[in-house]
N, C-alpha and C. Protein backbone atom coordinates (compact mmCIF):
# COMPACT_ATOMS: atom_id res chain seq x y z
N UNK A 1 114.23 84.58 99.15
CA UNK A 1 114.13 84.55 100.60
C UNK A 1 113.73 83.15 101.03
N UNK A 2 114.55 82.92 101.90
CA UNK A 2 114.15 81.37 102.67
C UNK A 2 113.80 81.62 104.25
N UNK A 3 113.05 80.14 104.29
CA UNK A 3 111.96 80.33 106.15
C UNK A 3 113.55 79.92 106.49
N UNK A 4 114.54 79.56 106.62
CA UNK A 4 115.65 79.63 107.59
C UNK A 4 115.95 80.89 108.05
N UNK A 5 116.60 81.00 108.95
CA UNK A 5 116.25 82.19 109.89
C UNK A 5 118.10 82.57 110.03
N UNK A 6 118.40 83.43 109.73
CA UNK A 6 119.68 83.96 109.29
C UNK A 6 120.24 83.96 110.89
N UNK A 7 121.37 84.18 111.10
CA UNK A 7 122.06 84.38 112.52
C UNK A 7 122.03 85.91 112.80
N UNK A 8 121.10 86.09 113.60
CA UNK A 8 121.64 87.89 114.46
C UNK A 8 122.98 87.79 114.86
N UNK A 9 122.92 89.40 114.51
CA UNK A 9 124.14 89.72 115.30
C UNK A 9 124.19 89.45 116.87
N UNK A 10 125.47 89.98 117.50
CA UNK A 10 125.27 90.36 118.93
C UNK A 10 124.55 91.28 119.50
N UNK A 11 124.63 92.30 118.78
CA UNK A 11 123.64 93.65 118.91
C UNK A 11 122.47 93.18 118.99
N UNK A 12 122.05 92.35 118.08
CA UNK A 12 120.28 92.17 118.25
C UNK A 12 120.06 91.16 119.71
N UNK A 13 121.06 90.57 120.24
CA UNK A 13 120.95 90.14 121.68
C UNK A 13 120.81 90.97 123.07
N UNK A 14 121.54 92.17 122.36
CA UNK A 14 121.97 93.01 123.76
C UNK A 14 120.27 93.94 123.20
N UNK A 15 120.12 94.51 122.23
CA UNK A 15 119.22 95.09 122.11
C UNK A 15 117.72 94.40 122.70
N UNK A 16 117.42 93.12 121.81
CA UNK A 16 116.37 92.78 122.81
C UNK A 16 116.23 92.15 124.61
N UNK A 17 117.63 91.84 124.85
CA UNK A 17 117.63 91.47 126.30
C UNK A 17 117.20 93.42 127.03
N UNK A 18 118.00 94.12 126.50
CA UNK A 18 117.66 95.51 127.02
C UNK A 18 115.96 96.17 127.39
N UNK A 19 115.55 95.55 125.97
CA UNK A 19 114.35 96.26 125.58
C UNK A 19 113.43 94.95 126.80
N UNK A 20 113.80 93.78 126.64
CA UNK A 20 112.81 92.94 127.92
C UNK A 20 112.97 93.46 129.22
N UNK A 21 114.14 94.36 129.85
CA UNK A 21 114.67 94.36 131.04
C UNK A 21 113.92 96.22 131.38
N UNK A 22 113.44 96.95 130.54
CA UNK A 22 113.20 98.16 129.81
C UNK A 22 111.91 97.65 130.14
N UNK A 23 110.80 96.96 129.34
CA UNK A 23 109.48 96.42 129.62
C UNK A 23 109.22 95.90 130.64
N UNK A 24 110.18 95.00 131.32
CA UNK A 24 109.59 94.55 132.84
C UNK A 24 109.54 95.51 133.86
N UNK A 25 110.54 96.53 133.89
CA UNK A 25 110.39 97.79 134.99
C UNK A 25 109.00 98.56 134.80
N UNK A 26 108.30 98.50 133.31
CA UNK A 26 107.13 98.61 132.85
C UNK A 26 106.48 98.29 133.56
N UNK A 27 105.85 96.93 133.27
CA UNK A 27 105.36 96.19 134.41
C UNK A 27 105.46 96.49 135.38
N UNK A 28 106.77 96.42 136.30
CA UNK A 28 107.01 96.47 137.66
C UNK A 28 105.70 97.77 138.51
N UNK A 29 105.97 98.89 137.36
CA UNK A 29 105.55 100.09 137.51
C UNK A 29 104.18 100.17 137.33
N UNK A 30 103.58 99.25 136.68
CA UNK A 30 101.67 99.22 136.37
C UNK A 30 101.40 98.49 137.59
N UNK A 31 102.39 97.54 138.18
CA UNK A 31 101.25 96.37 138.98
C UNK A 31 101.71 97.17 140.56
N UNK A 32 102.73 98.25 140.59
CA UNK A 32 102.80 99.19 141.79
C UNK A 32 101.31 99.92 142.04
N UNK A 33 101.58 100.39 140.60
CA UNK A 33 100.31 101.71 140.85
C UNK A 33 99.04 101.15 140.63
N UNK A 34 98.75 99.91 140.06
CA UNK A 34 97.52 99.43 140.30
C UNK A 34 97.32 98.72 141.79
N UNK A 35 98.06 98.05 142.17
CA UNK A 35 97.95 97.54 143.38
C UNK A 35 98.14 98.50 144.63
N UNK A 36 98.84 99.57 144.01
CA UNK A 36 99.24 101.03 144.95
C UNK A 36 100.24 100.42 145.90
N UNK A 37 101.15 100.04 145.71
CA UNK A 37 102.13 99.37 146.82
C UNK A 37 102.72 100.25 147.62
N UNK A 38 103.69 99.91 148.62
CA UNK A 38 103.87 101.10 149.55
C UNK A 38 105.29 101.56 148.94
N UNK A 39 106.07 100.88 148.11
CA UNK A 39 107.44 100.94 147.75
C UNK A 39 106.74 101.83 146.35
N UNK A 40 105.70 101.69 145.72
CA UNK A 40 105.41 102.92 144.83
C UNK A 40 104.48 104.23 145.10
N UNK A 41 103.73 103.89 146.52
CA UNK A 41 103.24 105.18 147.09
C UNK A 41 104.88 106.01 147.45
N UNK A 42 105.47 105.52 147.78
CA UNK A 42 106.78 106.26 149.11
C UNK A 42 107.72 106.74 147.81
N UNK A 43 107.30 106.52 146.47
CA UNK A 43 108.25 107.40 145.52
C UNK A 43 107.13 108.12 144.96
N UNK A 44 106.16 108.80 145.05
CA UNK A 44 105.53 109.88 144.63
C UNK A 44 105.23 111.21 145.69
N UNK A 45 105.00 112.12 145.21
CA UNK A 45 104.37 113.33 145.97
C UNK A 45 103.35 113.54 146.56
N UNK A 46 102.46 113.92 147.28
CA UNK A 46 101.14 113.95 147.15
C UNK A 46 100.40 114.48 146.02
N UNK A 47 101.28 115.29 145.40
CA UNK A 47 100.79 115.68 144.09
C UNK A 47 100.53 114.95 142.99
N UNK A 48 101.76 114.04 142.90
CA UNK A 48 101.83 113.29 141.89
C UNK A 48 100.73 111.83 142.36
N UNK A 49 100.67 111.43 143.67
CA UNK A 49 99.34 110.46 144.04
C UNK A 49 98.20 111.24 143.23
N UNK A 50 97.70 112.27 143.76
CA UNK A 50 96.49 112.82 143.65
C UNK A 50 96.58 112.74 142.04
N UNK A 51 97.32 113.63 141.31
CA UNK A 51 97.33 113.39 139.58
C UNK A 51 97.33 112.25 138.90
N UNK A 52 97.52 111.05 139.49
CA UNK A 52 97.76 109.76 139.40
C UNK A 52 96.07 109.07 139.33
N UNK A 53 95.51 109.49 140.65
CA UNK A 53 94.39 108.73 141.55
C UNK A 53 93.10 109.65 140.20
N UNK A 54 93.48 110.21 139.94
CA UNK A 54 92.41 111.01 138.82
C UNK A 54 92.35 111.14 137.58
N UNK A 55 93.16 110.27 137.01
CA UNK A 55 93.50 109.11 135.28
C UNK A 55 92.12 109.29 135.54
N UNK A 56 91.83 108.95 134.06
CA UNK A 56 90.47 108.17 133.33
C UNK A 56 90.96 106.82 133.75
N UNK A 57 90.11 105.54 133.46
CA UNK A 57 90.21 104.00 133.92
C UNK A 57 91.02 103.52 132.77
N UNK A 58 90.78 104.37 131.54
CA UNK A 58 91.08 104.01 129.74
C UNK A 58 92.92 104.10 130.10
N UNK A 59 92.76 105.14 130.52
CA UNK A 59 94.24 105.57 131.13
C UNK A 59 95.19 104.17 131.33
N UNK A 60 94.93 104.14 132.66
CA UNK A 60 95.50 102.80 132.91
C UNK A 60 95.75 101.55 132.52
N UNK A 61 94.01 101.37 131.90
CA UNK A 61 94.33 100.10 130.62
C UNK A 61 95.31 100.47 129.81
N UNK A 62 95.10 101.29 129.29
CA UNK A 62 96.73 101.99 127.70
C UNK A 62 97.38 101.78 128.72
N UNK A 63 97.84 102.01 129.74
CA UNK A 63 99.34 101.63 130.48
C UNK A 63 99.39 100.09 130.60
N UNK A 64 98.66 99.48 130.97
CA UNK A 64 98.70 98.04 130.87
C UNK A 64 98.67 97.59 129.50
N UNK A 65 98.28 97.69 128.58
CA UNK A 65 98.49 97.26 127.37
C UNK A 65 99.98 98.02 126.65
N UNK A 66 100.19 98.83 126.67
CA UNK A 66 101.54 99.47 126.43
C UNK A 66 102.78 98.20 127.30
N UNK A 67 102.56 98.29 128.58
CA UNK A 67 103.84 96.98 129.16
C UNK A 67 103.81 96.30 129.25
N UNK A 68 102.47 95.25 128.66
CA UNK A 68 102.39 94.18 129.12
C UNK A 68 102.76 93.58 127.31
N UNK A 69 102.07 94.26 126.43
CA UNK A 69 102.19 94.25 124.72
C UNK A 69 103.73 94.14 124.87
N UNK A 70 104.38 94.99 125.39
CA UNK A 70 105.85 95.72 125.13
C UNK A 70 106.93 94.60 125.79
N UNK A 71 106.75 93.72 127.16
CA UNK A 71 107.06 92.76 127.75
C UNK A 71 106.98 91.67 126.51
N UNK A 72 105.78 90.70 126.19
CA UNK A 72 105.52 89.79 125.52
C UNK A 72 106.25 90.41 123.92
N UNK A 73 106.02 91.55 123.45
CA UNK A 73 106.67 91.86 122.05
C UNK A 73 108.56 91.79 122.25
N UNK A 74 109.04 92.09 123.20
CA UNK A 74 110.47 92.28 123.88
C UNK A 74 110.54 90.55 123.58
N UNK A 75 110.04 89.85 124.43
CA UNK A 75 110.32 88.18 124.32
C UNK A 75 110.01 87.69 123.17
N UNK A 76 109.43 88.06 122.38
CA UNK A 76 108.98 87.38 121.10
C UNK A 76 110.60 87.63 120.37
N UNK A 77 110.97 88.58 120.71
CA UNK A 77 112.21 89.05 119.68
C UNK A 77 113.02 88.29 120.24
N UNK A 78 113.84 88.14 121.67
CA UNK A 78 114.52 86.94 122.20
C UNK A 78 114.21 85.17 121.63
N UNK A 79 113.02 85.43 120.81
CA UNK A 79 112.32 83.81 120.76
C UNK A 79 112.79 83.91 119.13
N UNK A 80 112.94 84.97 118.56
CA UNK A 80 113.25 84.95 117.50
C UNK A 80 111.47 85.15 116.53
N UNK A 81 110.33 85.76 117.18
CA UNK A 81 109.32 85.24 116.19
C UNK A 81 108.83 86.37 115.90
N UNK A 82 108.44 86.15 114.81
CA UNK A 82 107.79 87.86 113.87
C UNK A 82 106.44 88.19 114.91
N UNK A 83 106.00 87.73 115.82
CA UNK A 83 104.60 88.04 116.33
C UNK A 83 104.95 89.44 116.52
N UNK A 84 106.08 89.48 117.34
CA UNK A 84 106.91 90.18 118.15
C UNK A 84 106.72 91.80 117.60
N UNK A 85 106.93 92.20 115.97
CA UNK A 85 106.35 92.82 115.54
C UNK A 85 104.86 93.87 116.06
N UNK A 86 104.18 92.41 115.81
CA UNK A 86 102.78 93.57 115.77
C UNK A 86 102.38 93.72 117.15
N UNK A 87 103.21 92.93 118.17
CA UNK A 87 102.68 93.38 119.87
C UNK A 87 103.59 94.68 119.95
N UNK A 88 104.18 94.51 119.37
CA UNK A 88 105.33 95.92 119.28
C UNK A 88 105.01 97.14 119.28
N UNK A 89 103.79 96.81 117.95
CA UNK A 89 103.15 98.06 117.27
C UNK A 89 101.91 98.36 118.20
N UNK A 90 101.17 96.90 118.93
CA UNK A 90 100.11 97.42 119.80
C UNK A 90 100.58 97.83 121.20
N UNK A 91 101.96 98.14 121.77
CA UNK A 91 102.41 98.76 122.77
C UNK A 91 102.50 100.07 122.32
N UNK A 92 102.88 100.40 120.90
CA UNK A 92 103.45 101.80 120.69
C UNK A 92 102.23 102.45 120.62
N UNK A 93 101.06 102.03 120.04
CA UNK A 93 99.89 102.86 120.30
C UNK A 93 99.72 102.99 121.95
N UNK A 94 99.46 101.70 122.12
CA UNK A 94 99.08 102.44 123.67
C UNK A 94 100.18 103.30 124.55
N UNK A 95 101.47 103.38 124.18
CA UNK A 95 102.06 104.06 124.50
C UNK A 95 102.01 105.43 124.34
N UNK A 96 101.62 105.68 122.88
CA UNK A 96 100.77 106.76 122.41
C UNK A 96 99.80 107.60 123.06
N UNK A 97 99.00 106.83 123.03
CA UNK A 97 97.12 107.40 123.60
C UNK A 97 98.07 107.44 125.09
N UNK A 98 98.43 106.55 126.44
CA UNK A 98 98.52 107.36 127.56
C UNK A 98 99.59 108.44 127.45
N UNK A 99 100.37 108.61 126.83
CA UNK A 99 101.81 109.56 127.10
C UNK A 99 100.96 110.86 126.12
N UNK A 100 100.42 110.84 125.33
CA UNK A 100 99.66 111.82 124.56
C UNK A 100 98.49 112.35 125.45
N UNK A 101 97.87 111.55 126.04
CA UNK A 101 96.96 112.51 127.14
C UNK A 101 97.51 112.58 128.50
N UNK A 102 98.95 112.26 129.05
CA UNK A 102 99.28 112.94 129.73
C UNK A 102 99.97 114.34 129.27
N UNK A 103 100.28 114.13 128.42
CA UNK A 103 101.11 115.88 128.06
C UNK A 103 99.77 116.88 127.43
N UNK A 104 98.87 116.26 127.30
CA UNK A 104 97.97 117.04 126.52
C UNK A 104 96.71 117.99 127.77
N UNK A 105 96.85 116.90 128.73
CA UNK A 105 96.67 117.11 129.89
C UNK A 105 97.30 118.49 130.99
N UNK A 106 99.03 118.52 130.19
CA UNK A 106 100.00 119.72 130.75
C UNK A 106 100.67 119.17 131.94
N UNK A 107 100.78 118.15 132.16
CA UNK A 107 101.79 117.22 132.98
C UNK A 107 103.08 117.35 132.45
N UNK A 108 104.29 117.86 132.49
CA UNK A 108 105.24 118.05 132.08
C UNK A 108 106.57 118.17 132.62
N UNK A 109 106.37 117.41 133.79
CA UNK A 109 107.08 117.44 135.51
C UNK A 109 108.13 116.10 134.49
N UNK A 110 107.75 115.36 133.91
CA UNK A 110 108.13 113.92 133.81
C UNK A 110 108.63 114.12 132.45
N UNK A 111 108.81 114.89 132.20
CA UNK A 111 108.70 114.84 130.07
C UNK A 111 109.89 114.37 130.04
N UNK A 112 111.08 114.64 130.40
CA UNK A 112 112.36 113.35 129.80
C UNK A 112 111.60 112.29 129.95
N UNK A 113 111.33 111.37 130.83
CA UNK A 113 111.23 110.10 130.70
C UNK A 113 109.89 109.68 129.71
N UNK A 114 108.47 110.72 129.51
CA UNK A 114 107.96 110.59 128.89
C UNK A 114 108.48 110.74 127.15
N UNK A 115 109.08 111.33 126.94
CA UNK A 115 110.38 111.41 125.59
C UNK A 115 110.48 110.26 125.22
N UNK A 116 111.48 109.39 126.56
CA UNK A 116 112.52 108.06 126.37
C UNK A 116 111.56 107.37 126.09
N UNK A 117 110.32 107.24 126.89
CA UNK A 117 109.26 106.13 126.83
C UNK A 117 108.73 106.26 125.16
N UNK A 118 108.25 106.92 124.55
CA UNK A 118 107.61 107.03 123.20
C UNK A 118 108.97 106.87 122.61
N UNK A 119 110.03 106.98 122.39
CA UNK A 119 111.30 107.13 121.33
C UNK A 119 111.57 105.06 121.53
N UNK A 120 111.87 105.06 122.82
CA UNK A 120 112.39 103.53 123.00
C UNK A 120 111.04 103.04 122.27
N UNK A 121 109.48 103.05 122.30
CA UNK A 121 108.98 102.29 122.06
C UNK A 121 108.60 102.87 120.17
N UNK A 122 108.97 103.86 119.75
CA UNK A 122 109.10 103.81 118.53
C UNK A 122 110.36 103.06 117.89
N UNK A 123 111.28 102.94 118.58
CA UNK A 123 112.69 102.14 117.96
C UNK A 123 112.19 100.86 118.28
N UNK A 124 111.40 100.52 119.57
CA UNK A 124 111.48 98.50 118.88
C UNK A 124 110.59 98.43 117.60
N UNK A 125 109.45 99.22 117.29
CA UNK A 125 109.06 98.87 116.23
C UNK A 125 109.90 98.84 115.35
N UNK A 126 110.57 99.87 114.83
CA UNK A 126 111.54 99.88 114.21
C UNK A 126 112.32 98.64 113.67
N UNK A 127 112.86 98.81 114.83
CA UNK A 127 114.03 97.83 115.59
C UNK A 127 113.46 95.96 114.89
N UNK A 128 112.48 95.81 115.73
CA UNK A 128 111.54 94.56 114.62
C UNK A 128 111.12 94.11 114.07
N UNK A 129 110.83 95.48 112.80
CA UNK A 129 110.75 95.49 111.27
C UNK A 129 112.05 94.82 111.04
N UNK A 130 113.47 95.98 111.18
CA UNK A 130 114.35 95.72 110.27
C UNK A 130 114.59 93.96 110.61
N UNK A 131 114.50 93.64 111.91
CA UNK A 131 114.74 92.00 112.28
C UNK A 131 113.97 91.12 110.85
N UNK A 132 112.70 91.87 110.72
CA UNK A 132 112.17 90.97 110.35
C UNK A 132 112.44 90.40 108.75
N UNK A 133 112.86 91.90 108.37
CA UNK A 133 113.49 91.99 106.81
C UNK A 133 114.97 91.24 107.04
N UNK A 134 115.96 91.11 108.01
CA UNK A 134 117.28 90.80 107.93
C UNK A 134 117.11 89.15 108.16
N UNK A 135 115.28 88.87 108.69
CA UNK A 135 115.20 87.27 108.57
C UNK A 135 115.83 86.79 110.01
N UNK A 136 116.14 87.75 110.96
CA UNK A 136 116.45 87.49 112.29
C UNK A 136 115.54 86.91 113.21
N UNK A 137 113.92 87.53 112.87
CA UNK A 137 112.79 86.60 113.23
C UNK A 137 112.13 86.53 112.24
N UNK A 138 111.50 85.75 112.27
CA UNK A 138 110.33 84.85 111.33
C UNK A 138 109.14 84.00 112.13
């Protein structure tokens, strides 16, 4: 094995431009509901405010560390660098701990997208292992 860094495919372009564009709506979606904007109050229920407004604080951090890890791990893979990896792996936990105590909770209004959210963020790990073995990042 050599530190030269092999050529990705195209796939690994479309995959990580996806997975950055996937993490920034992330984002988009933490700095709504932390800032409570009116374009993310005017897409919830009162139900879903109120279930929202009554997270633990831990809550929210795991949501901020889940998209903000998941953003910076997404670009690391565009940059080509193995960091990319282990922010990968510290989004998928926190992706974990909040999507695990919302269902554990019995929130289940959302479960497709809570699904997509844990599956997409188990495949970039994935996804940036195998990079890292094919020498795509380093």
């Amino acid at each position: 094995m050599t530190n030269l860094k092999e050529k990705p495919p195209v796939w690994f372009w479309i995959v990580s431009v996806i997975a950055l564009l996937w993490n920034a709506m992330g984002v988009k979606e933490y700095l709504g509901q932390a800032y409570q904007t009116e374009s993310w109050r005017a897409a919830l229920t009162d139900e879903q405010f109120e279930m929202i407004s009554s997270f633990p604080s831990w809550l929210t951090a795991a949501f901020a560390i889940a998209v903000f890890a998941g953003a910076l791990g997404s670009l690391g893979l565009l940059l080509r660098k193995k960091w990319a990896y282990m922010l990968l792996v510290v989004s998928l936990i926190a992706v974990i701990a909040q999507m695990g105590y919302i269902l554990i909770q019995g929130h289940f209004d959302g479960i497709g997208m809570t699904i997509s959210i844990i599956a997409f963020a188990i495949f970039l790990v994935w996804f940036s292992k195998k990079s890292i073995s094919k020498v795509w990042i380093s």
